[in-house]
C-alpha atoms as a PDB file:
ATOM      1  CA  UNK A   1      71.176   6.529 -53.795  1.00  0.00           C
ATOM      2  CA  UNK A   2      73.043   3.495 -52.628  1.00  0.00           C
ATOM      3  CA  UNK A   3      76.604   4.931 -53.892  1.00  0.00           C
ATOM      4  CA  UNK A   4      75.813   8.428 -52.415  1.00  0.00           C
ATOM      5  CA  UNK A   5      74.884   7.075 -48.907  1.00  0.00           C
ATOM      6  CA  UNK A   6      78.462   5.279 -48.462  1.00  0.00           C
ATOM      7  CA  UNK A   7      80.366   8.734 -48.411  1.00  0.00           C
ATOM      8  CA  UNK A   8      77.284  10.543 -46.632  1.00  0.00           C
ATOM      9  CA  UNK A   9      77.162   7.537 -43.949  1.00  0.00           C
ATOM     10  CA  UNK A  10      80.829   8.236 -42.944  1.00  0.00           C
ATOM     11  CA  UNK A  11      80.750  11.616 -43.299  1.00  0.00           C
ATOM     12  CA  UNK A  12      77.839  11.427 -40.451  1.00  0.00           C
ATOM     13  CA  UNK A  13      79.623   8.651 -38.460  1.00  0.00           C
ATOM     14  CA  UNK A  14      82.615  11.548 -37.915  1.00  0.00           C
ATOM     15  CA  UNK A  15      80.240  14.326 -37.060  1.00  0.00           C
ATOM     16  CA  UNK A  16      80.906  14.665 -33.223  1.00  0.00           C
ATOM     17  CA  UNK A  17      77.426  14.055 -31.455  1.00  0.00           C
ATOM     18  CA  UNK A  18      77.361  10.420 -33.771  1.00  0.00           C
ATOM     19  CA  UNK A  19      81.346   9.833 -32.719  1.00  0.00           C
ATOM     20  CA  UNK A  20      79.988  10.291 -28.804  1.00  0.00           C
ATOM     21  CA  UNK A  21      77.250   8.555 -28.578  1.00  0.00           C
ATOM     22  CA  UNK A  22      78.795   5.810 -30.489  1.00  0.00           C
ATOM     23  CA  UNK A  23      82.275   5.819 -28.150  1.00  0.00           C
ATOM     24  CA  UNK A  24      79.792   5.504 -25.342  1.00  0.00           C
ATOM     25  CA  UNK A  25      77.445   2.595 -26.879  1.00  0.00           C
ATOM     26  CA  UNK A  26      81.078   0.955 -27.102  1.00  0.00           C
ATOM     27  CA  UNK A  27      82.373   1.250 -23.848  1.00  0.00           C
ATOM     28  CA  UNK A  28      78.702   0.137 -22.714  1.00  0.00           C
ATOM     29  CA  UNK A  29      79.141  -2.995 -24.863  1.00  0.00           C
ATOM     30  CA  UNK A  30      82.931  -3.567 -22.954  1.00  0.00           C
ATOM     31  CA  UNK A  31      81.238  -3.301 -19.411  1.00  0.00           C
ATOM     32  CA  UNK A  32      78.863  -5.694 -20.876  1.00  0.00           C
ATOM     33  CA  UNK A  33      81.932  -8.141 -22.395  1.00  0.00           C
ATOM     34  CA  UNK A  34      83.698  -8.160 -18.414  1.00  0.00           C
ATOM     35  CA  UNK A  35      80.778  -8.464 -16.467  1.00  0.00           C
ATOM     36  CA  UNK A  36      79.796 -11.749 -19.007  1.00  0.00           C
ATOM     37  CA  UNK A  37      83.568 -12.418 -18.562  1.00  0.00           C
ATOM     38  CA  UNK A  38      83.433 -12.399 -14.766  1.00  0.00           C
ATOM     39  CA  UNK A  39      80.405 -14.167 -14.181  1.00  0.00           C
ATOM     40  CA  UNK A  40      80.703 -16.858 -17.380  1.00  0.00           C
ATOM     41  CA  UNK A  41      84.273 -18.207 -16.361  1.00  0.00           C
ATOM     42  CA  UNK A  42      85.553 -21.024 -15.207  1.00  0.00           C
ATOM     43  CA  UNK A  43      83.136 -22.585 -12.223  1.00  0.00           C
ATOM     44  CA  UNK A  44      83.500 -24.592  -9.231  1.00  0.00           C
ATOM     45  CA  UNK A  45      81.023 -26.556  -9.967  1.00  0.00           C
ATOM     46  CA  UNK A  46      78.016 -27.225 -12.312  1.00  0.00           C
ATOM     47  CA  UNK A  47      75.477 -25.476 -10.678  1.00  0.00           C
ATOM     48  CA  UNK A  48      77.318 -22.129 -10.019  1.00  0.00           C
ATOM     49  CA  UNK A  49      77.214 -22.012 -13.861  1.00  0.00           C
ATOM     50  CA  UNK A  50      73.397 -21.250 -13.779  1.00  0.00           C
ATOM     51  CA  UNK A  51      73.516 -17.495 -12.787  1.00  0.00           C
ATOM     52  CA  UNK A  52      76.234 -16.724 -15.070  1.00  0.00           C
ATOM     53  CA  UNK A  53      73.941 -18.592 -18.208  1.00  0.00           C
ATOM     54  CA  UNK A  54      70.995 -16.081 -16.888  1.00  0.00           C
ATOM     55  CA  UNK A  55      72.830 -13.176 -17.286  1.00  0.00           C
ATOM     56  CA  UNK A  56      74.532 -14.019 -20.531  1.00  0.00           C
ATOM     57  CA  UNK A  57      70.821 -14.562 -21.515  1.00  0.00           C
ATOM     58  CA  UNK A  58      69.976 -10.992 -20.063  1.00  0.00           C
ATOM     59  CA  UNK A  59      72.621  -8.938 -21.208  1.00  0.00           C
ATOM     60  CA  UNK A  60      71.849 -10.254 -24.799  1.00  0.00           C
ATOM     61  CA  UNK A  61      68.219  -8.305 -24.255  1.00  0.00           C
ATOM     62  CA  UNK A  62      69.694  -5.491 -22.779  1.00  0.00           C
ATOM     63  CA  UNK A  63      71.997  -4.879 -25.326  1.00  0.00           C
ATOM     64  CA  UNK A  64      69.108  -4.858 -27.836  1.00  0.00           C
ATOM     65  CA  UNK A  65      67.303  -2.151 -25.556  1.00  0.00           C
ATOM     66  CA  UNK A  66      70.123   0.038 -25.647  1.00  0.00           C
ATOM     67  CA  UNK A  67      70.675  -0.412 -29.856  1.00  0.00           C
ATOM     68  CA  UNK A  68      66.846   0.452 -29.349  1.00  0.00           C
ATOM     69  CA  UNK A  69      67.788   3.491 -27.878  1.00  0.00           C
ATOM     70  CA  UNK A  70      70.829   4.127 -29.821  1.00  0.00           C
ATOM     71  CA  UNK A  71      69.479   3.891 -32.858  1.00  0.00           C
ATOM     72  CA  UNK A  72      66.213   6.572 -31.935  1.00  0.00           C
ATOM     73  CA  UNK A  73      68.913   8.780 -30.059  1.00  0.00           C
ATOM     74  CA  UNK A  74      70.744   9.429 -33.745  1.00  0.00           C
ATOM     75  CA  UNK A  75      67.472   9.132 -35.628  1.00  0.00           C
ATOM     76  CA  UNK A  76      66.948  12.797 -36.314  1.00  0.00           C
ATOM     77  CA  UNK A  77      70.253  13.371 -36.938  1.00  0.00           C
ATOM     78  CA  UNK A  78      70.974  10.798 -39.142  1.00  0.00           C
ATOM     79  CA  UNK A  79      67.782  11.542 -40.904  1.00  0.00           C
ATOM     80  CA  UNK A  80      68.226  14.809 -41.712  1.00  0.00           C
ATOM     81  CA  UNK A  81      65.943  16.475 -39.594  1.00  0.00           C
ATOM     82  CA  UNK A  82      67.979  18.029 -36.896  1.00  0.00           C
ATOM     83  CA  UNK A  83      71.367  19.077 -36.744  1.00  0.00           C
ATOM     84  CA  UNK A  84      71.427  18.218 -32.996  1.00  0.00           C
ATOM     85  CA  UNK A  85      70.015  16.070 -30.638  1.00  0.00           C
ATOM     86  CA  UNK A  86      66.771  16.530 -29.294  1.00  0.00           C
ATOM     87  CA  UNK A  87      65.128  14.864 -26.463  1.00  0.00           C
ATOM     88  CA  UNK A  88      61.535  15.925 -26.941  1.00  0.00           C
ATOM     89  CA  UNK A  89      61.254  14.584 -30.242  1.00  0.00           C
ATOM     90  CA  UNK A  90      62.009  10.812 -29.581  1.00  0.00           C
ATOM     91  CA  UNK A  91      60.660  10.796 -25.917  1.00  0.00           C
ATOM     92  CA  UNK A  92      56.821   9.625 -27.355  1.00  0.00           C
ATOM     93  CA  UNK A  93      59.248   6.479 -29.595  1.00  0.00           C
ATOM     94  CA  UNK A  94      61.462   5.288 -26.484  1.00  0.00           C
ATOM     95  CA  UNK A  95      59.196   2.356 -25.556  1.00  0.00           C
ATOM     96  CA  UNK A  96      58.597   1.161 -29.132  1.00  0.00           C
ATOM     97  CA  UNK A  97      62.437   1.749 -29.852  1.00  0.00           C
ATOM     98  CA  UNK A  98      63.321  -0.080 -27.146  1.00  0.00           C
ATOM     99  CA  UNK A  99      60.578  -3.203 -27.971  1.00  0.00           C
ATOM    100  CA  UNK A 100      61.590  -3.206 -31.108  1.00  0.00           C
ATOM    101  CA  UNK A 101      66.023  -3.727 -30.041  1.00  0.00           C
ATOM    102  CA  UNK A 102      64.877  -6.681 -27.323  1.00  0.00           C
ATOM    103  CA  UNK A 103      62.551  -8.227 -30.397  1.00  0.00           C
ATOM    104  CA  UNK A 104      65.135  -8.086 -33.070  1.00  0.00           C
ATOM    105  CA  UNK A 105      67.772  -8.933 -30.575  1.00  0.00           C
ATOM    106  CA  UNK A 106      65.918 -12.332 -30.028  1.00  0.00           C
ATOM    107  CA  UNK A 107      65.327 -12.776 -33.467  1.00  0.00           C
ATOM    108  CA  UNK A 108      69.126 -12.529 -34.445  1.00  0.00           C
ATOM    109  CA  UNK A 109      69.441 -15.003 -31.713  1.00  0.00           C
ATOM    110  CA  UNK A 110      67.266 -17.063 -33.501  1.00  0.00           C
ATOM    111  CA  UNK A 111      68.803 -16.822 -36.926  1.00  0.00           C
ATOM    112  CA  UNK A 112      72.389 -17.407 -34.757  1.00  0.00           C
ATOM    113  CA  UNK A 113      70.850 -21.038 -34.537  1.00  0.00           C
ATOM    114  CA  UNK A 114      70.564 -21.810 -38.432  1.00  0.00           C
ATOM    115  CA  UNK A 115      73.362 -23.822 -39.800  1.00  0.00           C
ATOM    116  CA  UNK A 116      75.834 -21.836 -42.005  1.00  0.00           C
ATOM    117  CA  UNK A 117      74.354 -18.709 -41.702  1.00  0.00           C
ATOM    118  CA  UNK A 118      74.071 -18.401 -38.424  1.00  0.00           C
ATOM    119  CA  UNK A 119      77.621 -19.581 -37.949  1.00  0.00           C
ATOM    120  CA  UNK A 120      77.862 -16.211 -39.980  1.00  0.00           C
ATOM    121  CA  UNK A 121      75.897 -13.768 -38.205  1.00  0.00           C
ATOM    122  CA  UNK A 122      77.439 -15.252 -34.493  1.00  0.00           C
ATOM    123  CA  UNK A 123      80.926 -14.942 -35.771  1.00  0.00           C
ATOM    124  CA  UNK A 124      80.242 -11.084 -35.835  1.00  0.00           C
ATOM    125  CA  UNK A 125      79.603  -9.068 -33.603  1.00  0.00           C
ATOM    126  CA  UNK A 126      79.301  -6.158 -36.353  1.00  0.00           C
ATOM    127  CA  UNK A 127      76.616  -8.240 -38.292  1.00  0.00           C
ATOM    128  CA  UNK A 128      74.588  -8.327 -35.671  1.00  0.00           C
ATOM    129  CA  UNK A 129      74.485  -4.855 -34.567  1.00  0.00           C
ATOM    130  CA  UNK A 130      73.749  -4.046 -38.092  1.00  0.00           C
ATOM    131  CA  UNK A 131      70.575  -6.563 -38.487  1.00  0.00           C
ATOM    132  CA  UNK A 132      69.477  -5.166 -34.723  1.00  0.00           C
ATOM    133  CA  UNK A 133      69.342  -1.326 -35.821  1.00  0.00           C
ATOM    134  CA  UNK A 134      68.661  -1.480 -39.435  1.00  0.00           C
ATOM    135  CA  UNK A 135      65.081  -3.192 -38.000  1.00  0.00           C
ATOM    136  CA  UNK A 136      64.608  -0.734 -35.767  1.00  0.00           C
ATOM    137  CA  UNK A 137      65.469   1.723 -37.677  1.00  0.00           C
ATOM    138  CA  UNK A 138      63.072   0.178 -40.376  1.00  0.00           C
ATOM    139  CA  UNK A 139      60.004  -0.371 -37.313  1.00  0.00           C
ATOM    140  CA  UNK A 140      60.194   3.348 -36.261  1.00  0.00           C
ATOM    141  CA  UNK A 141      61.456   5.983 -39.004  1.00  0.00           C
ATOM    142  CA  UNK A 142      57.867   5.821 -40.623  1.00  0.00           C
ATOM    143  CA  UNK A 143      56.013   6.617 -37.334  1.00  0.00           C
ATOM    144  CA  UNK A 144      58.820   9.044 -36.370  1.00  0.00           C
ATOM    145  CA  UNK A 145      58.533  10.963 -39.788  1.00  0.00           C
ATOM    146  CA  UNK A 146      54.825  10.796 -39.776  1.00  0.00           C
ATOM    147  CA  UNK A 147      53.829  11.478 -36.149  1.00  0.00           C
ATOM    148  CA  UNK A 148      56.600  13.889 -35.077  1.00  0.00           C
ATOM    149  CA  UNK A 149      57.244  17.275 -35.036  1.00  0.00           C
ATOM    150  CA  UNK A 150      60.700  16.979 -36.407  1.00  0.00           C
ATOM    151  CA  UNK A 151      59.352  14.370 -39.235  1.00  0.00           C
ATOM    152  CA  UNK A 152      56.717  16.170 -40.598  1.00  0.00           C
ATOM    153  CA  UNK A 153      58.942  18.344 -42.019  1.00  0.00           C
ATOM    154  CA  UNK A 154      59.952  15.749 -44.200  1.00  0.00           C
ATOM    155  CA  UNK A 155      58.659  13.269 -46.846  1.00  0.00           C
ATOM    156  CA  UNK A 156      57.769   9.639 -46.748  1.00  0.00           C
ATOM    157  CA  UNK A 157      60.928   7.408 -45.506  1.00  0.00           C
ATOM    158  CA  UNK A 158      61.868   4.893 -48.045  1.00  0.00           C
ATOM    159  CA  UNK A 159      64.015   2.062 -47.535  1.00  0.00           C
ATOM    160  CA  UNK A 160      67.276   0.271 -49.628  1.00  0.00           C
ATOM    161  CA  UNK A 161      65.523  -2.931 -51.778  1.00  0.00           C
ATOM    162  CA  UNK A 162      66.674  -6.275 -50.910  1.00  0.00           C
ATOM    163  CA  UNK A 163      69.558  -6.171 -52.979  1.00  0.00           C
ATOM    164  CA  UNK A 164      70.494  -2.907 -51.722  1.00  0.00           C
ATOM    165  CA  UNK A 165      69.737  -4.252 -48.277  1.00  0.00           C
ATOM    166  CA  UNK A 166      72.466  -7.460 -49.215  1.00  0.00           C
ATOM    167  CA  UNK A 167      75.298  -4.587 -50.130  1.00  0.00           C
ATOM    168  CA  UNK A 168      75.107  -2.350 -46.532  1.00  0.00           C
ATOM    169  CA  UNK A 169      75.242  -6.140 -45.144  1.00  0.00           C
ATOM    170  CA  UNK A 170      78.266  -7.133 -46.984  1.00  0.00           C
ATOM    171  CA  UNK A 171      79.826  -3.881 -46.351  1.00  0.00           C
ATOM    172  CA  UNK A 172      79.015  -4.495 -42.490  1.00  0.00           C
ATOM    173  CA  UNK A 173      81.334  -7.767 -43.241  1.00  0.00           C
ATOM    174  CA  UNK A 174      84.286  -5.878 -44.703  1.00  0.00           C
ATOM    175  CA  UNK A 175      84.492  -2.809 -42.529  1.00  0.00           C
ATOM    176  CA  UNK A 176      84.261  -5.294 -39.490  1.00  0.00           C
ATOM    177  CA  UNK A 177      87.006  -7.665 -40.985  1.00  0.00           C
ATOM    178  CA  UNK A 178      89.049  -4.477 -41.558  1.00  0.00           C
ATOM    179  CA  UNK A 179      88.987  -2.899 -38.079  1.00  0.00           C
ATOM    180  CA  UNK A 180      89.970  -6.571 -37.267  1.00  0.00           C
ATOM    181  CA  UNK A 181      92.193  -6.671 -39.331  1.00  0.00           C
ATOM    182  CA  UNK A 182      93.869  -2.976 -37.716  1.00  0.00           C
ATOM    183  CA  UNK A 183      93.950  -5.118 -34.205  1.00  0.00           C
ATOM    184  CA  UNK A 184      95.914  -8.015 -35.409  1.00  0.00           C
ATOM    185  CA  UNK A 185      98.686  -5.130 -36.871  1.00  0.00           C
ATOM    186  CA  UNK A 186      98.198  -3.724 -33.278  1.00  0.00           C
ATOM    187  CA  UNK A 187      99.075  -6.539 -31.620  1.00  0.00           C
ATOM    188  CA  UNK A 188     102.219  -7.410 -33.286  1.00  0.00           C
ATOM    189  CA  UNK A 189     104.481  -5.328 -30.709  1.00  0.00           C
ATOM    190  CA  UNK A 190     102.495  -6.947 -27.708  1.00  0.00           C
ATOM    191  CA  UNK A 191     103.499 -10.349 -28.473  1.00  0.00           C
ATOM    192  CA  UNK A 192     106.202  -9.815 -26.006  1.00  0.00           C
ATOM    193  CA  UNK A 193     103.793  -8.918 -23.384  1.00  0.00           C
ATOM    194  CA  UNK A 194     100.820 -11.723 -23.010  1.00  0.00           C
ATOM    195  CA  UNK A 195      98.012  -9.727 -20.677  1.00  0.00           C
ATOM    196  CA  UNK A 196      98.469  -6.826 -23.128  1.00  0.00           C
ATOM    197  CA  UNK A 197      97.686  -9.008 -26.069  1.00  0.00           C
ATOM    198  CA  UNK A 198      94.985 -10.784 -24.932  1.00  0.00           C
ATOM    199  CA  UNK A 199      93.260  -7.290 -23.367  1.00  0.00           C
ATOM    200  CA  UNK A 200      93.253  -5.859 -26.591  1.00  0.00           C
ATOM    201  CA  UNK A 201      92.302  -8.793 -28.578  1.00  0.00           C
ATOM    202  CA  UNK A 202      89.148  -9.672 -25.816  1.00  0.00           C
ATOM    203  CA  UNK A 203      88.325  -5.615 -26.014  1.00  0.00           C
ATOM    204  CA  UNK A 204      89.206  -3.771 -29.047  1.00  0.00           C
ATOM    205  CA  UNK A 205      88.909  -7.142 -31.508  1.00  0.00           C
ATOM    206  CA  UNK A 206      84.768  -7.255 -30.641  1.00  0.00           C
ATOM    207  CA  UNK A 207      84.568  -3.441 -29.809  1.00  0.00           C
ATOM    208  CA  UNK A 208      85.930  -2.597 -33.954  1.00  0.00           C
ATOM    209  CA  UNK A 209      84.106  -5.026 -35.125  1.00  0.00           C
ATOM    210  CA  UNK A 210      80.762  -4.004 -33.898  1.00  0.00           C
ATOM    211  CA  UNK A 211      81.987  -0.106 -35.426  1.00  0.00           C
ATOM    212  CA  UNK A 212      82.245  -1.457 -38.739  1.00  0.00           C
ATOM    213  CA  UNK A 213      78.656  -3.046 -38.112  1.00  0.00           C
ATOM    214  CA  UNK A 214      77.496   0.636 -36.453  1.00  0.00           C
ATOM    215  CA  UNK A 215      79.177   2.447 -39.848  1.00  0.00           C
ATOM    216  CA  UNK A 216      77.481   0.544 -42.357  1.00  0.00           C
ATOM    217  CA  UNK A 217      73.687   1.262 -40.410  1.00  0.00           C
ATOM    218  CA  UNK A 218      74.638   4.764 -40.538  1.00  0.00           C
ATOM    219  CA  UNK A 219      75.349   4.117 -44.381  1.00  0.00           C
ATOM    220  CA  UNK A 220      72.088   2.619 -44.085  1.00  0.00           C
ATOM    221  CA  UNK A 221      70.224   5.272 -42.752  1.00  0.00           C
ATOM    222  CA  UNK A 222      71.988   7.813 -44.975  1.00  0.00           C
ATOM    223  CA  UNK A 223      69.795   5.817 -48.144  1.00  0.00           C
ATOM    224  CA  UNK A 224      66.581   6.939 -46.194  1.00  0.00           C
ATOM    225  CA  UNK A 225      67.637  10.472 -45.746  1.00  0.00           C
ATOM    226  CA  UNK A 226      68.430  10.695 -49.287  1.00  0.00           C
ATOM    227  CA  UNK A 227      64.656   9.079 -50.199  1.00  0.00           C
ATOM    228  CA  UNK A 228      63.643  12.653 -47.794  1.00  0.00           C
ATOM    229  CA  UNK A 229      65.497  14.069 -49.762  1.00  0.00           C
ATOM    230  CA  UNK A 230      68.139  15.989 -46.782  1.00  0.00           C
END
């Protein structure tokens, strides 16, 4: 099922309600990027530097809310189990989506602290978006396909083995490098123009790589729709 969910997991990523919701998580993610900008810059002095470290702090939870949210948004969808979205079947999951983002969020934090790897996960921001919703993905599919509606038309979810697990992660790592890769070609007519260069490298460099990170979940998630059998 792993070589079947690659083409399925892009051919869902392209479906229009996935392509919205996902353009919209990603200009979320920018508002996040220039209000951490604004408030993490340059300070007059030492202690100014404490509000901007508290919301750096915060908007690292609130990011993981809204993958929470994200990630049950597309759920039924990506599952197999609706062909649009549906607000009345994920309404009862919101609050343990949404524990579940700010949880894993922390954890990736934590694993940003071991040597080596976390140099890894940090240095993408694609990585980590892909560690953040394949948990919750992995916390709240069973409940969703046992407990609702929509789910109980289908089987028992099962999930991609740790090897399989290692190969949606690696491909997280080489679609993000990719899209980075598409940037740097970008910016090879801006080098004329500084502000231009830098925008895009500060916005679209972090914003593709967290795409190729969102495309390989959806690959992901494609493995457990296959397991129910959609």
């Amino acid at each position: 099922m792993f070589l079947q969910s690659i083409p399925l997991g892009f051919k869902q990523f392209f479906s229009w309600q996935c392509l919205l919701l996902t353009l919209a998580f990603l200009g979320l993610h920018l508002l996040f990027a220039w209000v951490l900008r604004l408030t993490t810059g340059a300070k007059e002095s030492e202690g100014a530097a404490a509000p901007g470290c508290l919301i750096q702090i915060l908007s690292v939870l609130f990011e993981g809310f809204w993958v929470g949210l994200y990630a049950l948004v597309l759920m039924p969808l990506l599952l197999g189990l609706s062909s649009e979205l549906s607000w009345t079947a994920i309404e009862s999951f919101i609050l343990l989506a949404s524990r579940a983002g700010v949880l894993l969020s922390l954890a990736v934090g934590i694993l940003s602290l071991i040597p080596w790897i976390g140099r890894w996960i940090s240095g993408s921001p694609g990585i980590e978006i892909f560690l953040i919703a394949s948990g919750v993905l992995r916390l709240t599919a069973p409940l969703f396909v046992e407990k609702s509606p929509l789910g109980q038309l289908g089987g028992k979810a099962t999930f991609p083995g740790l090897l399989q697990s290692l190969g949606y992660l690696l491909l997280a790592f080489v679609l993000s490098k990719l899209l980075m890769l598409l940037v740097d070609l970008l910016r090879n007519p801006l080098k004329s123009r500084p502000k231009a260069d830098e925008f895009l490298l500060k916005t679209g460099g972090p914003s593709l790589d967290l795409l190729g990170g969102l495309i390989a979940w959806m690959m992901f998630a494609s493995f457990v729709r296959l397991s129910l059998g959609h």
